[in-house]
C-alpha atoms as a PDB file:
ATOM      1  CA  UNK A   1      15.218  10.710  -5.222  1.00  0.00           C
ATOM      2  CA  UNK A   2      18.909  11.361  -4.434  1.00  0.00           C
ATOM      3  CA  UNK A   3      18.369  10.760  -0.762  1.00  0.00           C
ATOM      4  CA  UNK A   4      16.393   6.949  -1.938  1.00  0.00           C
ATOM      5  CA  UNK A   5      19.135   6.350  -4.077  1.00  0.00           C
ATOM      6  CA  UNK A   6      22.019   6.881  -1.685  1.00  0.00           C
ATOM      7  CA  UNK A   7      20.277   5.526   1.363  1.00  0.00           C
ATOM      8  CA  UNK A   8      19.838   8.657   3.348  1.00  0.00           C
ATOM      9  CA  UNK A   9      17.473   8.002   5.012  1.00  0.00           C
ATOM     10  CA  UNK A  10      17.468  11.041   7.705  1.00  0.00           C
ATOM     11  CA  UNK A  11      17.251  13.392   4.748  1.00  0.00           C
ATOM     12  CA  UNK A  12      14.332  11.405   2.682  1.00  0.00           C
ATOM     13  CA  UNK A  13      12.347  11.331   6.470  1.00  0.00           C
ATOM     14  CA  UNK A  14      12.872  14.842   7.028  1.00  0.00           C
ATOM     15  CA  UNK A  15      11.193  15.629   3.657  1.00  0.00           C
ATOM     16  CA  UNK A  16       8.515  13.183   3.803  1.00  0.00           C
ATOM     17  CA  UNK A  17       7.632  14.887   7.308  1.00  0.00           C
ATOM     18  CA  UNK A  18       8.055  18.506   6.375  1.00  0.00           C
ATOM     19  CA  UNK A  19       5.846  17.737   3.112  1.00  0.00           C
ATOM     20  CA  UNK A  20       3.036  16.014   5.306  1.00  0.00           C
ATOM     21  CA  UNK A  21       3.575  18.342   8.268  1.00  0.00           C
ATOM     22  CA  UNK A  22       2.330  21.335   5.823  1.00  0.00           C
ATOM     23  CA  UNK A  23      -0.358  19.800   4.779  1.00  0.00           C
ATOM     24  CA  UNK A  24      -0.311  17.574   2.339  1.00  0.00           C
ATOM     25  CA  UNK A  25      -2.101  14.098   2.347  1.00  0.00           C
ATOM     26  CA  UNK A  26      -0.113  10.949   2.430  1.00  0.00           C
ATOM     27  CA  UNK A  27      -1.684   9.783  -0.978  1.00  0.00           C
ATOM     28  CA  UNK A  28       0.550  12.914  -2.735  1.00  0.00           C
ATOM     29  CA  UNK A  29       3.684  12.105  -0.982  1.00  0.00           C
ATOM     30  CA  UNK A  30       3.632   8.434  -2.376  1.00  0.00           C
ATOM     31  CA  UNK A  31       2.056   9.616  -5.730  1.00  0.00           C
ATOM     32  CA  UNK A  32       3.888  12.659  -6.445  1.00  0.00           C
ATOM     33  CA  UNK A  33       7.208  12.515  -4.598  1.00  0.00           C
ATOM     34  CA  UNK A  34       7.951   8.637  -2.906  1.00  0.00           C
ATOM     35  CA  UNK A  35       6.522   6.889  -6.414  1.00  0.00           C
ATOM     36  CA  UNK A  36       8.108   8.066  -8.871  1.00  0.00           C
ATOM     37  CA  UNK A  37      11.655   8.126  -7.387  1.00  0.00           C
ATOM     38  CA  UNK A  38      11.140   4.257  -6.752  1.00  0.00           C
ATOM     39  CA  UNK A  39       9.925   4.139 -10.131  1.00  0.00           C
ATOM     40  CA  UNK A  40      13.167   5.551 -11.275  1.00  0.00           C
ATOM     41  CA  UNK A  41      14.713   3.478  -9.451  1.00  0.00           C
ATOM     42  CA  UNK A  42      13.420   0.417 -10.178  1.00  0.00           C
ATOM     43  CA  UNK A  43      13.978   1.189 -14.155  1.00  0.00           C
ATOM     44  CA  UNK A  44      17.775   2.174 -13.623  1.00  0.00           C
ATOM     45  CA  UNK A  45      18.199  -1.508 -11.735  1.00  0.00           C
ATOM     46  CA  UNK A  46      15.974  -3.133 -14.369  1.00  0.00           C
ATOM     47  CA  UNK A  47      18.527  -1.280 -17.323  1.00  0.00           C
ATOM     48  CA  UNK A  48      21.193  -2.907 -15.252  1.00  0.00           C
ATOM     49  CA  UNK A  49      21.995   0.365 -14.094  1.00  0.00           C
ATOM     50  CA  UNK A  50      22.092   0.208 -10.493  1.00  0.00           C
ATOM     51  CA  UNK A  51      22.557  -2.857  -8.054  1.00  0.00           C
ATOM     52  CA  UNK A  52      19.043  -4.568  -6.645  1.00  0.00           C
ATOM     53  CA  UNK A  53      20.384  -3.758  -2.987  1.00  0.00           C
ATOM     54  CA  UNK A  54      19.801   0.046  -4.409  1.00  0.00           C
ATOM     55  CA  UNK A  55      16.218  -0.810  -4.420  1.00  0.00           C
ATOM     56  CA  UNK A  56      15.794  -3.014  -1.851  1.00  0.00           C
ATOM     57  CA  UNK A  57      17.358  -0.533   0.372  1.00  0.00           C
ATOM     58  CA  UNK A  58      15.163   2.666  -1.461  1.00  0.00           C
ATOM     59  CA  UNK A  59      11.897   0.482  -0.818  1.00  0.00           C
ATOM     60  CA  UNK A  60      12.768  -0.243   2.792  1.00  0.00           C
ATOM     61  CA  UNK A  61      13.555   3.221   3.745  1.00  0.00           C
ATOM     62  CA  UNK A  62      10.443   4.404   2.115  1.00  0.00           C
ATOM     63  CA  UNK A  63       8.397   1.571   4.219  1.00  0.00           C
ATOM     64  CA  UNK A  64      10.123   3.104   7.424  1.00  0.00           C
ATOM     65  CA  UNK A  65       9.352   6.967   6.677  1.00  0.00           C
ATOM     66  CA  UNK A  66       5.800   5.449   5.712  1.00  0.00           C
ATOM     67  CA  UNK A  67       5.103   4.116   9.470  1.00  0.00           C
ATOM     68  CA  UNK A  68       7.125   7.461  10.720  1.00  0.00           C
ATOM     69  CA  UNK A  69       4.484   9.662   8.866  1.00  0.00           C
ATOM     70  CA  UNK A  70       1.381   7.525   8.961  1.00  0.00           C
ATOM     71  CA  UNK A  71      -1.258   9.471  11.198  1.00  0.00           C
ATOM     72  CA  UNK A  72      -2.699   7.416  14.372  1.00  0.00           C
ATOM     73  CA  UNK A  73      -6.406   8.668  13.579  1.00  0.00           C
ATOM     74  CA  UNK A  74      -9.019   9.132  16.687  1.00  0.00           C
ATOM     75  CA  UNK A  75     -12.400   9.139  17.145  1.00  0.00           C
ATOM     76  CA  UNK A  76     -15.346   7.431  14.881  1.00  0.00           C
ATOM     77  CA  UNK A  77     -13.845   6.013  11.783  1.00  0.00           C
ATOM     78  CA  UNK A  78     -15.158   5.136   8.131  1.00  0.00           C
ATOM     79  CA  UNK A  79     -15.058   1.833   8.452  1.00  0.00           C
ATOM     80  CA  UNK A  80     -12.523  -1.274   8.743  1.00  0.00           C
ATOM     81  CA  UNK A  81     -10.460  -2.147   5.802  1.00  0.00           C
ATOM     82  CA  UNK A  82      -8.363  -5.575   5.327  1.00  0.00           C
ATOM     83  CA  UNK A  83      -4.805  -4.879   3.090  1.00  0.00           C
ATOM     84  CA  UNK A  84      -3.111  -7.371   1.814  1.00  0.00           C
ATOM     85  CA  UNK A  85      -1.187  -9.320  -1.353  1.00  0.00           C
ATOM     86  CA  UNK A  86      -1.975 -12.805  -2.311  1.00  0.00           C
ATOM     87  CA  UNK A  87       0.567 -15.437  -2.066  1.00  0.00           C
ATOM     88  CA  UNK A  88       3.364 -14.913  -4.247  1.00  0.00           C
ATOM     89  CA  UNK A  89       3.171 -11.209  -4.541  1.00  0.00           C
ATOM     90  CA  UNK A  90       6.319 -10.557  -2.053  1.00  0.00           C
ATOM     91  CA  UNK A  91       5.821  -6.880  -2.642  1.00  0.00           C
ATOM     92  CA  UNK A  92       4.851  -4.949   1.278  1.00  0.00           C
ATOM     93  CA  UNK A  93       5.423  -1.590  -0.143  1.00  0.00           C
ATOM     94  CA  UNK A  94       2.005  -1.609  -2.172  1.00  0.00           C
ATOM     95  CA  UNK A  95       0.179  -3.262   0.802  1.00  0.00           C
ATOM     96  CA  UNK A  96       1.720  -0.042   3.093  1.00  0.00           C
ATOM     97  CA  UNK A  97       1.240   2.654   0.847  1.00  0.00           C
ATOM     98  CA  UNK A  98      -2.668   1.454   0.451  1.00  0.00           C
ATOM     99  CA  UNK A  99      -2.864   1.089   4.621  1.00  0.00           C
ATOM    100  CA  UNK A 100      -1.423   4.219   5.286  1.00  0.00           C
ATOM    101  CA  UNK A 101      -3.378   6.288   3.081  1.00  0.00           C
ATOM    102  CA  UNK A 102      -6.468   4.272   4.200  1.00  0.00           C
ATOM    103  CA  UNK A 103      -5.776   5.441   7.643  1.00  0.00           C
ATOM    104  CA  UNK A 104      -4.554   8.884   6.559  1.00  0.00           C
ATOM    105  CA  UNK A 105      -8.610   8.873   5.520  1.00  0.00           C
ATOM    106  CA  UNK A 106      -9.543   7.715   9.115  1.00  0.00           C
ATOM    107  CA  UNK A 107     -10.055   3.932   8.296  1.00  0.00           C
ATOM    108  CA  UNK A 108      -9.427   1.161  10.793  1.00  0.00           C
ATOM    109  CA  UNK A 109      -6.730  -0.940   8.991  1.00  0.00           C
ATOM    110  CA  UNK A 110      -5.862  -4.824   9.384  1.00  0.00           C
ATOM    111  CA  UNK A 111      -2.453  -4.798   7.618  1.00  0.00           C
ATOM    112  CA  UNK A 112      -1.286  -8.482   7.121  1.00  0.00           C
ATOM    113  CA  UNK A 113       1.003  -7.598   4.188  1.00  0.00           C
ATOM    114  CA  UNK A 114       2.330  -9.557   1.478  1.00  0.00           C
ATOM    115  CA  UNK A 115       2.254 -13.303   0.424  1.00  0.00           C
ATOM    116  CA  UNK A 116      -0.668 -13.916   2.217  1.00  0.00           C
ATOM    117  CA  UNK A 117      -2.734 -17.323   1.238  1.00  0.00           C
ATOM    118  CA  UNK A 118      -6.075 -16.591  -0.487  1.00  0.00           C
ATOM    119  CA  UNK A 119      -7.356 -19.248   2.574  1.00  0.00           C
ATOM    120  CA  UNK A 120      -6.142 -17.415   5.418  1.00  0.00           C
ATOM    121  CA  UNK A 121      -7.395 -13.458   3.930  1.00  0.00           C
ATOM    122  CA  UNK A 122     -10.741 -15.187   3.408  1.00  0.00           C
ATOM    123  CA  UNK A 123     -10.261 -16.340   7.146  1.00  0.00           C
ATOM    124  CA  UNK A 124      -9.679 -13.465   8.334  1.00  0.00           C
ATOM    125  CA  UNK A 125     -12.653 -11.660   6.985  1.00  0.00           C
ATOM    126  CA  UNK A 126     -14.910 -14.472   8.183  1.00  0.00           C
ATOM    127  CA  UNK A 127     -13.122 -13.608  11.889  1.00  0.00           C
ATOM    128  CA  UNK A 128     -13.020  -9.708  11.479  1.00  0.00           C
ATOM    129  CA  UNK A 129     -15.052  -6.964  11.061  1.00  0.00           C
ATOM    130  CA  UNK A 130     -13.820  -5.911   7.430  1.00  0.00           C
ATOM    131  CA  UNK A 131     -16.195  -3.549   5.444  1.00  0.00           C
ATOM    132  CA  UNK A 132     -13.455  -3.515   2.189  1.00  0.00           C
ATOM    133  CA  UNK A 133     -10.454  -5.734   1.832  1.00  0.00           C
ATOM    134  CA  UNK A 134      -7.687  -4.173  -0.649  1.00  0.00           C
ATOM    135  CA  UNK A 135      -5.485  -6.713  -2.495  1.00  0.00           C
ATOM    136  CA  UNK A 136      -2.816  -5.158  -3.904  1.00  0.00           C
ATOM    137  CA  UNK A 137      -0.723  -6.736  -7.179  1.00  0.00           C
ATOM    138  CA  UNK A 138       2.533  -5.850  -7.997  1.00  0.00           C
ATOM    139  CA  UNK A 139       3.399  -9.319  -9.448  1.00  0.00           C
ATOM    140  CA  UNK A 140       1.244  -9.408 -12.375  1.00  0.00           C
ATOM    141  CA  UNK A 141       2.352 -13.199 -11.918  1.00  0.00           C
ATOM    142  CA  UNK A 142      -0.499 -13.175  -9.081  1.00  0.00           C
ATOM    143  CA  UNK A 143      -2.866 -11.102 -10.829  1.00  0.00           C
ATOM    144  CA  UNK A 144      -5.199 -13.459 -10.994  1.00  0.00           C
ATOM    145  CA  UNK A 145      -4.961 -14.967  -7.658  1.00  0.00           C
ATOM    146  CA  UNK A 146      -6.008 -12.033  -6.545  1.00  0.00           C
ATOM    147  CA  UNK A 147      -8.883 -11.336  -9.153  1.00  0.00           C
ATOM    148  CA  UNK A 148     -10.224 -15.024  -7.938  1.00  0.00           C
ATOM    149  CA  UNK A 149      -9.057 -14.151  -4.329  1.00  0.00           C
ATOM    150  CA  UNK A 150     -11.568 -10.956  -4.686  1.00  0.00           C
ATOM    151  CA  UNK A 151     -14.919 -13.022  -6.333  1.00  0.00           C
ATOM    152  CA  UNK A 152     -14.180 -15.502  -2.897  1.00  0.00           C
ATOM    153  CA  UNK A 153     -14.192 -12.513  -0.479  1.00  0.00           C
ATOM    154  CA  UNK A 154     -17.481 -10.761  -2.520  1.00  0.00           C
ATOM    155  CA  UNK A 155     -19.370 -13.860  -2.810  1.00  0.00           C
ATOM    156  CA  UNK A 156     -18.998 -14.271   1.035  1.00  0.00           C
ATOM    157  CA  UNK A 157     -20.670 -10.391   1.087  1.00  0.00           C
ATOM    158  CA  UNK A 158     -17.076  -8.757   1.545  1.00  0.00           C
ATOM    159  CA  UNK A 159     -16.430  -5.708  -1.005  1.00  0.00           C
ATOM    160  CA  UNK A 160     -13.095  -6.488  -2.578  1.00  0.00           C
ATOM    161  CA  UNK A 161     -10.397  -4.029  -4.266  1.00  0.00           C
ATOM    162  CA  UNK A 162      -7.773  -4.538  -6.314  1.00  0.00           C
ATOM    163  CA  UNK A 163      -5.204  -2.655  -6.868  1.00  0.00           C
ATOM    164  CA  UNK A 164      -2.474  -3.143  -9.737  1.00  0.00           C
ATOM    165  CA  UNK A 165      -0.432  -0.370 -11.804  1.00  0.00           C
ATOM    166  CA  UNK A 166      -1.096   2.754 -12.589  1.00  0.00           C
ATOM    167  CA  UNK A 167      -4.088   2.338  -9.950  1.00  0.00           C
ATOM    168  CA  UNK A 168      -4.124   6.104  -7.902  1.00  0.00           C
ATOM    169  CA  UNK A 169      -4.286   5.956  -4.256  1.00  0.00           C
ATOM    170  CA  UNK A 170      -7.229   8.395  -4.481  1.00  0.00           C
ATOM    171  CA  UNK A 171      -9.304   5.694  -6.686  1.00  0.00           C
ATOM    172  CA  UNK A 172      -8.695   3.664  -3.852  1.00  0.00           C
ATOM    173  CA  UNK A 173     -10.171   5.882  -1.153  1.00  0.00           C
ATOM    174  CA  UNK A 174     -13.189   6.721  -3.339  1.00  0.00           C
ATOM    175  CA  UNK A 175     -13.686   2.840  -4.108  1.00  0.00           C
ATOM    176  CA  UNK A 176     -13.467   1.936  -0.302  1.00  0.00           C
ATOM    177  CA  UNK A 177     -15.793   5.078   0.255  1.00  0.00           C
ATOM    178  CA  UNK A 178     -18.301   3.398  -1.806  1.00  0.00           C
ATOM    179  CA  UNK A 179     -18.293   0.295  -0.630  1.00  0.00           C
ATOM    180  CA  UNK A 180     -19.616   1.222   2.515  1.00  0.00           C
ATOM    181  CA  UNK A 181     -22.945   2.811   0.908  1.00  0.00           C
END
């Protein structure tokens, strides 16, 4: 948290590769150590207790350790997965921490990020292979963008997440697991 919070970033990478180089899946390092220290920090800036460059710079550093840490899987994988946020949701963080845990369980991910138009995610499954596309909400603003976003993509035959608070990384997984049976 104090390493977020102050913008050091060599000391929050070291961590977040010491913690995954013993063992432990990406999923815990954004659920038990990266999320709630952004959490924290997005409170004290909401309580008007610390400037918004605070988090903007905690979120981007935690986006850069994420790509530093995220595993380059070989061989056969589960499936392909689609991330993304609807238009409007300018949150990436979500839309990394779902592809990087995605790939940390040996999924083939098409990242395209956040504020993405319904049109061109709908596009892109029609021009992809995509077993499960993940929509992620962070802006409950575009909550239902993305709920209507989601009947599009499974009307077409595509299983659709999505993802909002308090939704665990490891519901994801087990959701994208079964919707490839």
């Amino acid at each position: 948290h104090t390493a977020l919070t102050t913008g050091d970033e060599a000391t929050a990478r070291n961590l977040a590769r010491t913690i995954v180089g013993e063992g432990a899946p990406i999923a815990d390092l954004i659920e038990q150590v990266l999320g709630p220290s952004l959490r924290k920090i997005g409170q004290a800036w909401f309580d008007g207790e610390l400037s918004i460059w605070v988090e903007h710079r905690a979120s981007a550093i935690t986006e850069r350790l994420l790509g530093d840490v995220a595993p380059h899987p070989r061989g056969r994988r589960r499936g392909n997965a689609l991330v993304a946020a609807v238009s409007g949701d300018r949150h990436s963080l979500a839309t990394t921490m779902a592809a990087v845990t995605l790939r940390d369980n040996n999924w083939h991910v098409h990242h395209l990020g956040a504020d993405m138009p319904s049109a061109d995610i709908v596009d892109f499954v029609v021009h992809h292979d995509v077993d499960v596309a993940v929509l992620t909400v962070v802006n409950p603003d575009c909550a239902a963008l993305a709920e209507a976003t989601a009947v599009t993509l499974e009307e077409g035959g595509t299983s659709t997440i999505v993802g909002g608070p308090g939704r665990s990384l490891a519901d994801l997984v087990q959701q994208a697991q079964d919707a490839l049976q």
